[in-house]
Protein backbone atom coordinates (compact mmCIF):
# COMPACT_ATOMS: atom_id res chain seq x y z
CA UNK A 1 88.36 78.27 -230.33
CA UNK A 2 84.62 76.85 -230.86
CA UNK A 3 81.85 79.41 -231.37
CA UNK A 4 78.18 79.38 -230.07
CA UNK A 5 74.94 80.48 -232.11
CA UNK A 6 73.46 81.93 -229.04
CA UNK A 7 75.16 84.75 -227.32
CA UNK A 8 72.73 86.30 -224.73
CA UNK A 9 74.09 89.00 -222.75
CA UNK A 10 72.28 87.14 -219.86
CA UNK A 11 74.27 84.40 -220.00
CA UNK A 12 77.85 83.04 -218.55
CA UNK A 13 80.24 81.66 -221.12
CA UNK A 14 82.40 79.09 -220.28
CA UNK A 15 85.16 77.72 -222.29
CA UNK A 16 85.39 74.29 -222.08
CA UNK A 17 87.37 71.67 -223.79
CA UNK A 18 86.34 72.53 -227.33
CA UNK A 19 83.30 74.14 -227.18
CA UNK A 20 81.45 77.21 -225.61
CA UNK A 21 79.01 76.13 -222.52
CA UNK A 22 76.66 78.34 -222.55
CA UNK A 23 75.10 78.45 -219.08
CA UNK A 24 71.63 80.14 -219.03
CA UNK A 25 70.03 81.41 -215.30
CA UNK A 26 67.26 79.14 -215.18
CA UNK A 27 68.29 77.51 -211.93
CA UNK A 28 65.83 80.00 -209.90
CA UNK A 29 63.22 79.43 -212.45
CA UNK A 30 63.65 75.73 -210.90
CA UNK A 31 63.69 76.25 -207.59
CA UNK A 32 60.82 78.63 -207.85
CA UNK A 33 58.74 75.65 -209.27
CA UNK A 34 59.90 73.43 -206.85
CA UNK A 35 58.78 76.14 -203.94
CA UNK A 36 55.34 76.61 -205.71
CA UNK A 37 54.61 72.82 -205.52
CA UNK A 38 55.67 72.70 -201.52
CA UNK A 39 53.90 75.79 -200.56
CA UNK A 40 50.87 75.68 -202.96
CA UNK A 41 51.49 79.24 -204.27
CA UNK A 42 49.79 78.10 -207.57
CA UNK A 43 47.96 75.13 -208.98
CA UNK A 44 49.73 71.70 -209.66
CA UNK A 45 49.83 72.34 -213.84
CA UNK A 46 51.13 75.47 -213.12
CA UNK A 47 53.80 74.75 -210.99
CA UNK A 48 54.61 71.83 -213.49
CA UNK A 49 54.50 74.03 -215.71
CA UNK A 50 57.22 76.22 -214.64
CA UNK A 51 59.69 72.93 -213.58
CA UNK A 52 59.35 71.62 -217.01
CA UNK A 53 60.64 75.08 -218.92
CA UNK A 54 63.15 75.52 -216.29
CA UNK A 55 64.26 71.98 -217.16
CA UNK A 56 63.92 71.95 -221.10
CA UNK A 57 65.74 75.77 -220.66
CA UNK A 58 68.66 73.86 -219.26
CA UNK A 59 69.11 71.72 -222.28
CA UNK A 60 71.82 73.55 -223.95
CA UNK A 61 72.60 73.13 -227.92
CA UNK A 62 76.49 73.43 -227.93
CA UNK A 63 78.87 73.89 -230.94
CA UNK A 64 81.38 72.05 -230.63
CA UNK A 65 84.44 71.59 -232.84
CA UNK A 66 86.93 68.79 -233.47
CA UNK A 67 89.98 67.89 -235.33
CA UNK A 68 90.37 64.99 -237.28
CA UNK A 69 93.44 62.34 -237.71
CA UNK A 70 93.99 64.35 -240.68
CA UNK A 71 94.12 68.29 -239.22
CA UNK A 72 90.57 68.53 -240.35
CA UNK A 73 88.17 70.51 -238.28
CA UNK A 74 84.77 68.34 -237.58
CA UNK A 75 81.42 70.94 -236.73
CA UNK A 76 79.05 69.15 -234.52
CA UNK A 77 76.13 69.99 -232.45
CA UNK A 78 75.84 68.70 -228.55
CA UNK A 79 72.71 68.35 -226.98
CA UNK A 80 73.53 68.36 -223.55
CA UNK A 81 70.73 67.52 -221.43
CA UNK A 82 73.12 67.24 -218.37
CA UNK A 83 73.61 63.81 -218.60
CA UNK A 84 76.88 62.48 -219.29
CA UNK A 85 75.34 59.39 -221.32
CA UNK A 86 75.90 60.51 -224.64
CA UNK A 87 74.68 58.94 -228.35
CA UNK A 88 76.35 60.20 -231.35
CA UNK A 89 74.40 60.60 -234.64
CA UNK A 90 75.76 60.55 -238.15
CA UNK A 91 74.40 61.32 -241.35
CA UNK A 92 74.48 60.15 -244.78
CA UNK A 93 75.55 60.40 -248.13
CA UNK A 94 76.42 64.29 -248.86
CA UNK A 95 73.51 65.38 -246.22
CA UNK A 96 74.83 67.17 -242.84
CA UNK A 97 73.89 67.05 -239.46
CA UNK A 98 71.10 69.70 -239.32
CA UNK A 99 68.61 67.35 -241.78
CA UNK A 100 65.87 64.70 -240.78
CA UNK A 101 66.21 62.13 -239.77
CA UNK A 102 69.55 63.49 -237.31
CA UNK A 103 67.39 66.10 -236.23
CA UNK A 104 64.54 64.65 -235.16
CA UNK A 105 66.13 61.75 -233.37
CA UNK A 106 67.95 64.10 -231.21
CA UNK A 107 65.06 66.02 -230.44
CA UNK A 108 63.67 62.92 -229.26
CA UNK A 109 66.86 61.95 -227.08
CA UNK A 110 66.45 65.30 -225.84
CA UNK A 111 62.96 64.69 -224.41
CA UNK A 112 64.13 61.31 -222.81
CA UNK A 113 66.97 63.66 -220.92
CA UNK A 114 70.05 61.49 -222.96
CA UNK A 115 72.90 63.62 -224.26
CA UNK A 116 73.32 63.23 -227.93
CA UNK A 117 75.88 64.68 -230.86
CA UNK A 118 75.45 65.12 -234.37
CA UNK A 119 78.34 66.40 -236.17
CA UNK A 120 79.35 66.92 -239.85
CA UNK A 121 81.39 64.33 -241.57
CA UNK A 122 84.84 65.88 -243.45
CA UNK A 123 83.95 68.08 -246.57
CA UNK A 124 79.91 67.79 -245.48
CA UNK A 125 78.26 70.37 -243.70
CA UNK A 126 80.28 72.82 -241.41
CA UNK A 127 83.38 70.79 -241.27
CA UNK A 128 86.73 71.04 -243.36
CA UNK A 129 87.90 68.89 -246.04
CA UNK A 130 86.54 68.25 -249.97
CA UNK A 131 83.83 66.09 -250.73
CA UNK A 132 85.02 62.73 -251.60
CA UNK A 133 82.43 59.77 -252.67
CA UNK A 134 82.86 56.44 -251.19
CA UNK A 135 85.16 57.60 -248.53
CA UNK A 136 84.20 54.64 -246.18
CA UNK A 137 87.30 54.11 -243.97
CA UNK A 138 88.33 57.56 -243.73
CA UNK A 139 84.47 58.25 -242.31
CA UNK A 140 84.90 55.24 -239.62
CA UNK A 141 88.04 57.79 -238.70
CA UNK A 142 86.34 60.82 -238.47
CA UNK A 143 83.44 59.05 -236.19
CA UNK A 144 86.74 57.81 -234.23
CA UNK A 145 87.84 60.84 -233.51
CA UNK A 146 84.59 62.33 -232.19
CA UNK A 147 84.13 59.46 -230.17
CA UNK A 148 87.90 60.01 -228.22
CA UNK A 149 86.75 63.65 -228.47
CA UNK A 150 83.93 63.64 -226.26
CA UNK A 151 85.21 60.45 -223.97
CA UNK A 152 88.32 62.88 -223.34
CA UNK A 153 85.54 65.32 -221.83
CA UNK A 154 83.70 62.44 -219.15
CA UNK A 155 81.17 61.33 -221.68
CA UNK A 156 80.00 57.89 -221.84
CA UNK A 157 79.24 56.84 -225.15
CA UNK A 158 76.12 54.71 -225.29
CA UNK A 159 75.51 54.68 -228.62
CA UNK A 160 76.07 55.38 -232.32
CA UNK A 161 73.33 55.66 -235.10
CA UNK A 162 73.72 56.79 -238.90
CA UNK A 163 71.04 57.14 -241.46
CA UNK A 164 71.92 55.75 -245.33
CA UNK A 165 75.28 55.98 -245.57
CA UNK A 166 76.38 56.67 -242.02
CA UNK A 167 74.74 53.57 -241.50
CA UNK A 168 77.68 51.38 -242.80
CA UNK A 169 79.70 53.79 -241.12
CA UNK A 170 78.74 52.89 -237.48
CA UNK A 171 78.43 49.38 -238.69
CA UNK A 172 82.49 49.44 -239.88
CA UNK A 173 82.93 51.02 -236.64
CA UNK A 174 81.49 48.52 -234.55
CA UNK A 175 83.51 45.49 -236.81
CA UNK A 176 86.61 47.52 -235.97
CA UNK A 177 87.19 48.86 -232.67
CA UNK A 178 83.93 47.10 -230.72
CA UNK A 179 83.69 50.14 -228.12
CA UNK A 180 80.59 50.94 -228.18
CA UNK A 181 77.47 48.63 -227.16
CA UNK A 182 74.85 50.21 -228.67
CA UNK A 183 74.87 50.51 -232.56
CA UNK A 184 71.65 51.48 -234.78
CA UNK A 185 71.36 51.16 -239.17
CA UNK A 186 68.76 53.00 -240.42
CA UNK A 187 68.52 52.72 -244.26
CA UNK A 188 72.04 51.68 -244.50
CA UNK A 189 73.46 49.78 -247.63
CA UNK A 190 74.34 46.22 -247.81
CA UNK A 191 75.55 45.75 -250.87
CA UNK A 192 77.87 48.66 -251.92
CA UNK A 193 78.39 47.61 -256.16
CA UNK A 194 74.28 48.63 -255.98
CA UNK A 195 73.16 51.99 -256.76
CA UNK A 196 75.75 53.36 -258.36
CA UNK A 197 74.40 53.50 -261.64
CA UNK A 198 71.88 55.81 -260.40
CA UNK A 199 74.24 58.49 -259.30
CA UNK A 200 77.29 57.70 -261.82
CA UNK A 201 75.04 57.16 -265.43
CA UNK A 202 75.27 53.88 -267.82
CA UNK A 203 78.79 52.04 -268.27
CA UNK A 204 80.29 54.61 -265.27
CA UNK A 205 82.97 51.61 -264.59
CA UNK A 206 84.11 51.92 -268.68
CA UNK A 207 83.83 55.99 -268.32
CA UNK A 208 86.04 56.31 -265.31
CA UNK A 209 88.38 53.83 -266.32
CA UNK A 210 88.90 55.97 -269.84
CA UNK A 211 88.66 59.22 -268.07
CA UNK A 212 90.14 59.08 -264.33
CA UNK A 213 86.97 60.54 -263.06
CA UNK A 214 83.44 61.41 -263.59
CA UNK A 215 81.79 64.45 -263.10
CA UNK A 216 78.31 64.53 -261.54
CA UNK A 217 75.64 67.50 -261.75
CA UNK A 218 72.29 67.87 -260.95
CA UNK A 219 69.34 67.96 -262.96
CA UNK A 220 69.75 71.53 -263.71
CA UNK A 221 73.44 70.59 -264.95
CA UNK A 222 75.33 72.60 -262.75
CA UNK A 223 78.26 70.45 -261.14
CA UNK A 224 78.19 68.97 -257.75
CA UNK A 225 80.82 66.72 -257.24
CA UNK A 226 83.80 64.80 -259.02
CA UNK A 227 83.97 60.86 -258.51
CA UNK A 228 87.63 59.37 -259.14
CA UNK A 229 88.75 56.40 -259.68
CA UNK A 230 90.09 55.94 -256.24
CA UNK A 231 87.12 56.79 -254.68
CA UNK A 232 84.95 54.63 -256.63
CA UNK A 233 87.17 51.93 -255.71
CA UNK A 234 86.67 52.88 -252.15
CA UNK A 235 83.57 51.73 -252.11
CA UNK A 236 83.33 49.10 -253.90
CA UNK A 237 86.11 47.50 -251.79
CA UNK A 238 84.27 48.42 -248.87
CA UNK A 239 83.49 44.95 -247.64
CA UNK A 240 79.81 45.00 -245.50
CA UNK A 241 79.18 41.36 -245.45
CA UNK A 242 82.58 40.70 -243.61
CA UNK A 243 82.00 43.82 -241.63
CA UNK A 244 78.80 42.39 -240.23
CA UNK A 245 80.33 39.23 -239.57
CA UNK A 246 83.22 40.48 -237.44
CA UNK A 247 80.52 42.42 -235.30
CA UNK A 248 80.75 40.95 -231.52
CA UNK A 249 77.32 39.71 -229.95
CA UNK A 250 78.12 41.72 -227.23
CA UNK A 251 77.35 44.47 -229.59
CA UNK A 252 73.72 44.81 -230.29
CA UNK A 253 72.24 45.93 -233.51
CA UNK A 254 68.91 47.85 -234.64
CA UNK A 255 68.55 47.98 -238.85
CA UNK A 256 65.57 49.97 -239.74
CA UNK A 257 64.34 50.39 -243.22
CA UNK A 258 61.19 51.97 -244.56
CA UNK A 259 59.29 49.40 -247.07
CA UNK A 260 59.12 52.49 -249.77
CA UNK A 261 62.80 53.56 -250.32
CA UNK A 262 63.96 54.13 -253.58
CA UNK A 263 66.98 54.94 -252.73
CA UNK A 264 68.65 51.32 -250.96
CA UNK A 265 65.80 48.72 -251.51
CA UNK A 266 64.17 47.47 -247.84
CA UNK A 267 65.37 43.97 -249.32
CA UNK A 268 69.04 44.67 -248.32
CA UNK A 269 67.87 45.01 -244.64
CA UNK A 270 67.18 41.50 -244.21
CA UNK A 271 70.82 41.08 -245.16
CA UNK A 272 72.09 42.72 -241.99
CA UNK A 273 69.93 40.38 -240.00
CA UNK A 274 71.58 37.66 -241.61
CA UNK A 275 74.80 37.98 -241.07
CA UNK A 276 74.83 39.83 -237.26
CA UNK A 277 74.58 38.26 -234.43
CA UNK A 278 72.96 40.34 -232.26
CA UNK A 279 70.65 42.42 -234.37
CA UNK A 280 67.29 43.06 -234.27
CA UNK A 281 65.40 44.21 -237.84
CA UNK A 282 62.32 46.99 -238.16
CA UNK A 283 60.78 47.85 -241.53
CA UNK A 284 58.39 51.19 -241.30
CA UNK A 285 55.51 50.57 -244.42
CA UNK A 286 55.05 53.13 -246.13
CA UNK A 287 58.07 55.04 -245.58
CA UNK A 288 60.70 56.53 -247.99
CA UNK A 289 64.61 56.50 -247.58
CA UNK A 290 64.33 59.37 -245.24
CA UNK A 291 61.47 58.76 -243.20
CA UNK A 292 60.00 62.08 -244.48
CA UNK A 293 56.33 61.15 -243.23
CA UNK A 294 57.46 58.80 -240.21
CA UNK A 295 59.89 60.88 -238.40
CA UNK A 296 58.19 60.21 -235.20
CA UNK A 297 57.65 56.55 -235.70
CA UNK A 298 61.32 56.17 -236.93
CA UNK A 299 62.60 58.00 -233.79
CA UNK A 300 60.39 56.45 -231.26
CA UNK A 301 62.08 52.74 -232.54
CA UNK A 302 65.16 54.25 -232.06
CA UNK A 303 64.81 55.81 -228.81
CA UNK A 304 62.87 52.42 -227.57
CA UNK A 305 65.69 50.07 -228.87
CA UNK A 306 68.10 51.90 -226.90
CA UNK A 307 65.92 51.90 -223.51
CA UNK A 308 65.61 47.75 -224.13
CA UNK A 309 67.40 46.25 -221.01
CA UNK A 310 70.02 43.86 -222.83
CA UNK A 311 69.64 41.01 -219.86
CA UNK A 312 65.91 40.80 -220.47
CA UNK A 313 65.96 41.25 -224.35
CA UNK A 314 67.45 37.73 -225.71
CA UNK A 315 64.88 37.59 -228.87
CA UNK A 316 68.47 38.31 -231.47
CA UNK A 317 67.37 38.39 -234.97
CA UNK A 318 63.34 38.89 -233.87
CA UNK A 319 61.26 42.11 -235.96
CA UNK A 320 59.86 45.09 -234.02
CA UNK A 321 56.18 45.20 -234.71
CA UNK A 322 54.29 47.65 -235.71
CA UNK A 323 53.71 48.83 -231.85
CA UNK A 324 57.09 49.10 -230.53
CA UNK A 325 58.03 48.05 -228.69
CA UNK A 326 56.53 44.85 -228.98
CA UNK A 327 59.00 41.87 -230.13
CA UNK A 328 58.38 39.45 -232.16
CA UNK A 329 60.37 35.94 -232.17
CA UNK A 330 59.41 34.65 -235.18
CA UNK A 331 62.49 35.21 -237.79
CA UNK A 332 60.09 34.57 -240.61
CA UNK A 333 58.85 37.80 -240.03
CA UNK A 334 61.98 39.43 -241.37
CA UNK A 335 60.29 38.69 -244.88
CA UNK A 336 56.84 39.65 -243.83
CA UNK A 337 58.17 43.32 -242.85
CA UNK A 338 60.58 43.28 -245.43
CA UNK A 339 58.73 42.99 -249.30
């Protein structure tokens, strides 16, 4: 049974396919606006005013809960808007669903009246399972899973969007079951044997080879996670090249990258827009791995790449200027954005 975090006594439960609806009494607030505007009982703002917080009121923040291929119980968060369009958001590398950028992106699907779901990946967040790094394919199957989830309930999924490492994940979800038309990188990896040594320490190949594992703690030296062999292996077997490559073109593709992360260098981006077919490429300057001072720029591109009408937007492999949603043709701006 899936839980709520609001429980008004005001309002109607319903139990629905996984979650709790939670069905607030706005709907005279509505029509009261609506009968202000015909009859002229107020001023125009005013009776705006009052159809605009009857509508956001509606927008209901659901909990829902899934289970995994593997038993595992997934936490999301639906924002239901009442629109059975739906994107799904993933996060990165051990973040959850309740951090920037998932956050704000929602918020900003919100605003635009599109459904959207952010969940928790296994052993992240709210949901079930233990940590494990690289974990790649078993991610792709978790994402699965959420998608069948919500289809199973009449939504339409129009797209899927991860930040860092949920990134690749949409990507490897795209290469393998090409369901979904929509997909959008931000700050995702290209090359997977990078960045490792940041996280791991000097000769980690040698060390978990000798050992069977690694050990990683933070900089106060309390333990956070253990790496094993497997898992390492994971990712480094985790092919993204030949995932981008067996991307349709009837999938289209938004990479953004900010020109000051530290984290996966904005170099890699260009390497998506290499090797997809339909993909379009935006590099934010100025702005770190998580878009912690562009949230709003960074969600804007994302909400503006998904309202792009696919017949009229034919410029594959073109750069989003710096005034989305301008396009531009030229592919040698890729390296203009880009260093």
């Amino acid at each position: 049974m899936s839980e709520t975090r609001r429980n008004q006594s005001s309002d109607e439960q319903i139990e629905k396919s996984g979650y709790v609806q939670i069905v607030p009494r706005t709907t005279n607030l509505i029509v009261f606006g609506f009968q202000c505007l015909i009859d002229h009982r107020t001023s125009f703002i005013s009776a705006l005013t009052l159809l605009v917080i009857g509508l956001c009121a509606e927008i209901q923040h659901q909990r829902v809960v899934i289970e995994n291929s593997h038993g595992e119980k997934l936490v999301g968060v639906l924002h239901d808007t009442g629109s059975t369009e739906t994107v799904v958001i993933c996060h990165g590398f051990r973040s959850s669903k309740n951090r920037i950028p998932m956050l704000t992106i929602a918020s900003f699907f919100e605003r635009a009246m599109i459904s959207s779901f952010r969940f928790d990946f296994a052993g992240n967040g709210e949901s079930q399972g233990s940590f494990q790094y690289g974990n790649y394919r078993r991610e792709v199957e978790d994402l699965r899973s959420v998608l069948q989830h919500l289809r199973g309930v009449n939504r339409v999924i129009s797209a899927i969007i991860g930040h860092s490492k949920g990134g690749n994940v949409v990507l490897l979800y795209a290469a393998k079951y090409n369901d979904v038309q929509t997909v959008v990188n931000i700050s995702g990896r290209f090359f997977l044997d990078r960045g490792i040594e940041f996280r791991l320490g000097k000769d980690y190949f040698k060390r978990i080879k000798d050992n069977g594992f690694i050990d990683v703690s933070n900089r106060k030296g309390k333990f956070e996670y253990r790496v094993t062999e497997e898992s390492l292996m994971d990712r480094l077997t985790t092919n993204a090249h030949e995932a981008c490559l067996s991307i349709r073109e009837n999938c289209r593709v938004l990479t953004v990258h900010g020109s000051n992360d530290r984290i996966v260098h904005v170099t890699e981006a260009s390497e998506f827009a290499k090797q997809i077919k339909n993909h379009k490429l935006y590099v934010i300057e100025g702005a770190d791995h998580e878009f912690t001072s562009h949230q709003h720029q960074l969600a804007s591109i994302v909400l503006s790449f998904f309202k792009l009408d696919p017949k009229k937007d034919d410029e594959s492999g073109s750069v989003f200027e710096s005034g989305c949603p301008k396009l531009l043709a030229d592919k040698r701006d890729h390296h203009r954005f880009g260093q």
